[in-house]
N, C-alpha and C. Protein backbone atom coordinates (compact mmCIF):
# COMPACT_ATOMS: atom_id res chain seq x y z
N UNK A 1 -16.54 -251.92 -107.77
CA UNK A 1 -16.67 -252.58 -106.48
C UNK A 1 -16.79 -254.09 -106.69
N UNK A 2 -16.69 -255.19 -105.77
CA UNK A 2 -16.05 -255.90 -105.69
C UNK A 2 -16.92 -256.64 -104.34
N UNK A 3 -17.56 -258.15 -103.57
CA UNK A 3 -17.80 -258.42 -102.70
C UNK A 3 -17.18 -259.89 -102.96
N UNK A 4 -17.04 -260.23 -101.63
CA UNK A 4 -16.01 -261.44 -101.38
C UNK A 4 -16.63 -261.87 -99.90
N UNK A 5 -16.64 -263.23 -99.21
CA UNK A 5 -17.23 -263.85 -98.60
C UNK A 5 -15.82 -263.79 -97.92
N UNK A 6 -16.23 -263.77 -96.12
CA UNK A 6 -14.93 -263.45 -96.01
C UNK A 6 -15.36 -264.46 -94.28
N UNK A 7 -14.61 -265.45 -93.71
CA UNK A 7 -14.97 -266.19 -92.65
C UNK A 7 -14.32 -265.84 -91.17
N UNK A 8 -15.35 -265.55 -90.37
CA UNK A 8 -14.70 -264.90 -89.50
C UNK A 8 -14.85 -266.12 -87.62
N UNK A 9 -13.67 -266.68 -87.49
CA UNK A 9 -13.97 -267.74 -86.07
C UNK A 9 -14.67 -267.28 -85.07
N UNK A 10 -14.92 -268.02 -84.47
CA UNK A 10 -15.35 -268.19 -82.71
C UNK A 10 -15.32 -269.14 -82.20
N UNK A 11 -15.88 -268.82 -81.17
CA UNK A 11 -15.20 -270.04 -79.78
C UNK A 11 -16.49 -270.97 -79.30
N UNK A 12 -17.72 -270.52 -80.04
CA UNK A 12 -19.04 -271.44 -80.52
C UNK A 12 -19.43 -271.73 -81.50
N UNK A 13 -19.62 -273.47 -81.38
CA UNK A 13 -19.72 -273.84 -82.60
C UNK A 13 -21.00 -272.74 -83.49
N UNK A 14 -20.94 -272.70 -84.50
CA UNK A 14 -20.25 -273.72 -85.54
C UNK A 14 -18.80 -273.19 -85.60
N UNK A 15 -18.06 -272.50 -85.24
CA UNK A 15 -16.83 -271.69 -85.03
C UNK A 15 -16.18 -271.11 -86.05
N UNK A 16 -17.16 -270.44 -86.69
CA UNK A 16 -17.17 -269.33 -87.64
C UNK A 16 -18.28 -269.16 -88.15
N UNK A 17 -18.64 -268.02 -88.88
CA UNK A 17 -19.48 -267.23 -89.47
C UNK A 17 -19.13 -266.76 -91.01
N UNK A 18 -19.70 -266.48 -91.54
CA UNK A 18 -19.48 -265.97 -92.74
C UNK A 18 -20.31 -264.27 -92.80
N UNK A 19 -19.24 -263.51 -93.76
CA UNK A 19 -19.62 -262.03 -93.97
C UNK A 19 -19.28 -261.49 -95.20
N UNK A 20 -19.88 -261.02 -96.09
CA UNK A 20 -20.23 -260.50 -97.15
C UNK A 20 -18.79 -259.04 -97.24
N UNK A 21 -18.09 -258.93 -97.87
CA UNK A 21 -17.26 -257.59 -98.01
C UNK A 21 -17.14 -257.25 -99.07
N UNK A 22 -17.52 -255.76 -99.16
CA UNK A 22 -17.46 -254.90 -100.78
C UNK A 22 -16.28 -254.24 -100.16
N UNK A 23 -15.60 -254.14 -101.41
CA UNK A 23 -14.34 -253.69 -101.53
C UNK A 23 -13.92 -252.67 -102.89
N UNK A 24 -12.99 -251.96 -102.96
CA UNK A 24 -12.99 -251.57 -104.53
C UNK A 24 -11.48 -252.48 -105.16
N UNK A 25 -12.18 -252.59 -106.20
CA UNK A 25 -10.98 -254.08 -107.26
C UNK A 25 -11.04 -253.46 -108.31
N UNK A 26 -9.48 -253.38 -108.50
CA UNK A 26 -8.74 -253.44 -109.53
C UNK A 26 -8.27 -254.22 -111.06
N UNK A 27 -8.88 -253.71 -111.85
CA UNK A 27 -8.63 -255.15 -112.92
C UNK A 27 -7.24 -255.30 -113.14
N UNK A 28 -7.16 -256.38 -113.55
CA UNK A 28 -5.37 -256.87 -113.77
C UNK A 28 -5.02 -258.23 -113.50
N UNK A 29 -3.74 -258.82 -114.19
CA UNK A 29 -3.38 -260.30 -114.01
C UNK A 29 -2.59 -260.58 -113.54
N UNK A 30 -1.88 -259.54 -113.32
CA UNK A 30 -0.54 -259.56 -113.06
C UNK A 30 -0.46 -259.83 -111.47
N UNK A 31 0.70 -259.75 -110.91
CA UNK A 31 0.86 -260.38 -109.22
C UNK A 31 0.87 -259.11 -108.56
N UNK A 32 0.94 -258.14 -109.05
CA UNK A 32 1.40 -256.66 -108.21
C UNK A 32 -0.21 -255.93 -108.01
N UNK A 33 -0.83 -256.45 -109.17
CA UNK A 33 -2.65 -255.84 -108.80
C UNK A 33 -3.32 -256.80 -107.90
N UNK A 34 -2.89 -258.06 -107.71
CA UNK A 34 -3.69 -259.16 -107.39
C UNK A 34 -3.03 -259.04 -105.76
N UNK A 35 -2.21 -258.45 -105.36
CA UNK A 35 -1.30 -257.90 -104.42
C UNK A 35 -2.51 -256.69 -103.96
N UNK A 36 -2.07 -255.79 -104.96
CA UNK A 36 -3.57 -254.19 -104.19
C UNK A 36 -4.82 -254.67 -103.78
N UNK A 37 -5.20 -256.11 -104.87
CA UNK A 37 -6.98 -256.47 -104.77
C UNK A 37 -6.69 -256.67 -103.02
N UNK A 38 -5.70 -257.98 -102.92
CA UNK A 38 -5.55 -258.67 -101.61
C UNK A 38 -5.74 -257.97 -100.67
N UNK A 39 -4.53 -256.56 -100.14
CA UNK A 39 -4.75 -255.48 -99.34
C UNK A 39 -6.28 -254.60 -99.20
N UNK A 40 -6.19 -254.45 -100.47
CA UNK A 40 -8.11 -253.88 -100.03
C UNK A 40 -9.34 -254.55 -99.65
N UNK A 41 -9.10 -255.67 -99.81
CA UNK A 41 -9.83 -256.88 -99.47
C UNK A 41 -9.73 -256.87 -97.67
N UNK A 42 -8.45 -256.80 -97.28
CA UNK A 42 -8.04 -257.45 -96.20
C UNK A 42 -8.56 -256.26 -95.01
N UNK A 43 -8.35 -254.85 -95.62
CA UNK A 43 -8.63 -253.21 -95.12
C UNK A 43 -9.92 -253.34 -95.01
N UNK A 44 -11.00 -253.73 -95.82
CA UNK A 44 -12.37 -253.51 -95.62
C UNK A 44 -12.73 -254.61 -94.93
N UNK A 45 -12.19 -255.84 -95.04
CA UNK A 45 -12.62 -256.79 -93.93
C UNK A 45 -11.90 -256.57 -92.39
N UNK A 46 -11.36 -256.03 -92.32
CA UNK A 46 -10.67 -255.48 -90.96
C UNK A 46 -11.69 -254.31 -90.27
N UNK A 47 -12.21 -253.16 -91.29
CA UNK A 47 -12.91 -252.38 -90.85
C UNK A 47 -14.35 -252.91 -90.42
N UNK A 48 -15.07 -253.75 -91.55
CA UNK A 48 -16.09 -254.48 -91.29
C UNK A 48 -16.34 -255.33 -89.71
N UNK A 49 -15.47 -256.22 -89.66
CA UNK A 49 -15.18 -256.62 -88.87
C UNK A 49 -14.59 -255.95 -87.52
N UNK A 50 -14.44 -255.03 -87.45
CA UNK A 50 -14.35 -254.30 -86.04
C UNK A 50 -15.63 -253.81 -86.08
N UNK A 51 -16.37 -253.44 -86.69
CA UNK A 51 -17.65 -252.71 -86.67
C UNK A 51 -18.67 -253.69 -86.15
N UNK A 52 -18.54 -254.36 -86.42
CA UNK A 52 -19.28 -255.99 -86.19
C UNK A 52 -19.18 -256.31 -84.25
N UNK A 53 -18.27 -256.47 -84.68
CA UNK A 53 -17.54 -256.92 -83.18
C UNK A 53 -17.27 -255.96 -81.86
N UNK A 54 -17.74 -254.44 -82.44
CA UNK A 54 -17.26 -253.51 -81.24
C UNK A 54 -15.61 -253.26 -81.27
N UNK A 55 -14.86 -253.58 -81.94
CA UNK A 55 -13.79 -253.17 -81.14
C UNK A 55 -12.59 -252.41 -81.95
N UNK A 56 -11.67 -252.19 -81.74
CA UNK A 56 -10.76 -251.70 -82.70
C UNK A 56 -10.27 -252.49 -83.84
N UNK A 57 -9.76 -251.61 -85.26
CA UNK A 57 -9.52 -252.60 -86.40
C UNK A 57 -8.06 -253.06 -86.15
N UNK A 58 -7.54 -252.45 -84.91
CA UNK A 58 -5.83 -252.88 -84.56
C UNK A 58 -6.17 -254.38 -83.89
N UNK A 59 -7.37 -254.38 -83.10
CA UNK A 59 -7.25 -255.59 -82.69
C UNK A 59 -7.98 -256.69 -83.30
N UNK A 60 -7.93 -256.72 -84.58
CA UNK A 60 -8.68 -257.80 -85.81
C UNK A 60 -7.86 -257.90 -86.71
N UNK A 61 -7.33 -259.32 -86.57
CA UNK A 61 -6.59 -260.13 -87.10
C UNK A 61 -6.82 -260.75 -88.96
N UNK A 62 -6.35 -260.32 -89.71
CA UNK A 62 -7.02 -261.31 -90.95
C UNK A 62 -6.33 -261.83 -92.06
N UNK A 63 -6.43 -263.21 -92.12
CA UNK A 63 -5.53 -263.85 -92.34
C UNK A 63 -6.26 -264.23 -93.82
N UNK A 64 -5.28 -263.50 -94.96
CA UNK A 64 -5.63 -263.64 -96.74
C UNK A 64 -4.84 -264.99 -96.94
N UNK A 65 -5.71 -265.59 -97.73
CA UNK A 65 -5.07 -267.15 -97.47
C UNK A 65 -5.05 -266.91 -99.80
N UNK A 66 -3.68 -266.63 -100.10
CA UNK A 66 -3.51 -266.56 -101.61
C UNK A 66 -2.31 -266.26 -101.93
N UNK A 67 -1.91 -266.84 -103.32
CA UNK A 67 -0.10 -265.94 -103.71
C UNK A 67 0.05 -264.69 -103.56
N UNK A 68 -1.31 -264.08 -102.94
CA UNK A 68 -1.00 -262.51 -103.01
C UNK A 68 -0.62 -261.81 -101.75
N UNK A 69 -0.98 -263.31 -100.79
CA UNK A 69 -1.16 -262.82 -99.28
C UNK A 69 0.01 -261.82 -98.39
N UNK A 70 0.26 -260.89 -97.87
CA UNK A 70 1.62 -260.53 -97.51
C UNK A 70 2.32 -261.21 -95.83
N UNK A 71 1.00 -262.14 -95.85
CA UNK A 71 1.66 -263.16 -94.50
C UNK A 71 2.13 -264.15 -95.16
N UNK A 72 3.49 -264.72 -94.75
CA UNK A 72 3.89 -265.98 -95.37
C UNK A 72 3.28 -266.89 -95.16
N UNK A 73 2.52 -267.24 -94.23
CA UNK A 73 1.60 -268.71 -93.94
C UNK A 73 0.31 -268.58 -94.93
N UNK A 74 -0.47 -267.05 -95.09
CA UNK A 74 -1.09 -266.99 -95.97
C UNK A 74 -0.83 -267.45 -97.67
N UNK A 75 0.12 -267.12 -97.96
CA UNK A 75 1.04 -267.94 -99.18
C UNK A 75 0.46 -269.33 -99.24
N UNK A 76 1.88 -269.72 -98.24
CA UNK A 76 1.64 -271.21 -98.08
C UNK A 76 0.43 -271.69 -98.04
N UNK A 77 -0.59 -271.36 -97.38
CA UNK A 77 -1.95 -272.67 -97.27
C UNK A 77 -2.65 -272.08 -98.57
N UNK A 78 -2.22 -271.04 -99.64
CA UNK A 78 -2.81 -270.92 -101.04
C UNK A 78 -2.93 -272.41 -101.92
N UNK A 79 -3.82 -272.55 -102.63
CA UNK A 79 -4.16 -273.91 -103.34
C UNK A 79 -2.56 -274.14 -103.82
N UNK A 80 -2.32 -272.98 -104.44
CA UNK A 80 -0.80 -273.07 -105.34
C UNK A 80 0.02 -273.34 -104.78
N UNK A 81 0.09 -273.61 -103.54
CA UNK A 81 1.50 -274.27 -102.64
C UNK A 81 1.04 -275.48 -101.84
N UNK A 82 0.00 -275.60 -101.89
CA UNK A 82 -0.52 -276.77 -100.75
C UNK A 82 0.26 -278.20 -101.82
N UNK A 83 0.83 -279.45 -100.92
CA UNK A 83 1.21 -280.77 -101.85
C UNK A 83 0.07 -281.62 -101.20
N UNK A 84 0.07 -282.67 -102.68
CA UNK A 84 -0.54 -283.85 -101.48
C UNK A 84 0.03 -284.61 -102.05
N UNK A 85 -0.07 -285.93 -101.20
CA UNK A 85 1.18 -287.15 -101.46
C UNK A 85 0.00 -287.89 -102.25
N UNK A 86 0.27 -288.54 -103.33
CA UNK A 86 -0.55 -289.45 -104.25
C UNK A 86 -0.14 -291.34 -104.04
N UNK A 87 -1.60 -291.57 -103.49
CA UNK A 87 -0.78 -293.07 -103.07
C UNK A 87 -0.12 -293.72 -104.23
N UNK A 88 0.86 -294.30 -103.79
CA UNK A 88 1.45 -295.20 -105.04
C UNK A 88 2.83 -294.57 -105.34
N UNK A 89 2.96 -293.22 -105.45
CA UNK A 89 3.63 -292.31 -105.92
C UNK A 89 4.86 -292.40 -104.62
N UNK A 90 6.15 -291.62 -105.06
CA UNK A 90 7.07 -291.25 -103.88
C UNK A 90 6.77 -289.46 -104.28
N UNK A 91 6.58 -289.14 -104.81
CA UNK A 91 6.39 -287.89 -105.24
C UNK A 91 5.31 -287.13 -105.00
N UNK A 92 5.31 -285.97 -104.53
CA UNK A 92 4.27 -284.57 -104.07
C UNK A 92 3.51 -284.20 -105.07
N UNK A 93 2.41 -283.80 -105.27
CA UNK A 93 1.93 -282.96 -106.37
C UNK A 93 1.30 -281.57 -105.73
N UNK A 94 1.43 -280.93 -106.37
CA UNK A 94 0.63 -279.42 -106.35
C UNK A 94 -0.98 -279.47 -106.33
N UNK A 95 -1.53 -278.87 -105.31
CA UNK A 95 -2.81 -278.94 -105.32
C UNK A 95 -3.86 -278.37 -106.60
N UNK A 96 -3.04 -277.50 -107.16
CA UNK A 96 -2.93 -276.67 -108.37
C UNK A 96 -4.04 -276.99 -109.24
């Protein structure tokens, strides 16, 4: 097992919360386990989080922000794709 801090919004400040999720994790380095961790991560914070909130886990949204993510925007805002422009520079770097 496995717990991960997982941030959940609202519409009063401070406009999110934070919640604790045990999960079961998989060892491995590779992109295809770090892929299963992501999904089980995302399943127990979905369940958590409806439990929390009253409501169904269809209607809880959760957005894995990593190369493992299977939303493309989740990808993208991963450290590993974010650029930042370096003054001086004409060139991007990897947040990396």
């Amino acid at each position: 097992m496995a717990s991960r801090k997982v941030f959940i919004i609202s519409d009063k400040p401070p406009f999110y919360r934070e919640s604790e999720v045990e999960f079961e994790w998989t060892r491995g380095r590779n992109l295809s386990v770090w892929c299963k961790n992501a999904s089980k991560l995302v399943e127990a914070a979905r369940a958590k989080i409806a439990e929390e909130e009253k409501v169904s886990e269809e209607d809880v949204f959760v957005l894995e922000v990593s190369r493992a993510s299977r939303i493309d925007i989740g990808r993208e805002l991963s450290a590993f794709e974010l650029q930042i422009q370096i003054r001086g520079s004409a060139e991007s770097e990897n947040t990396e």
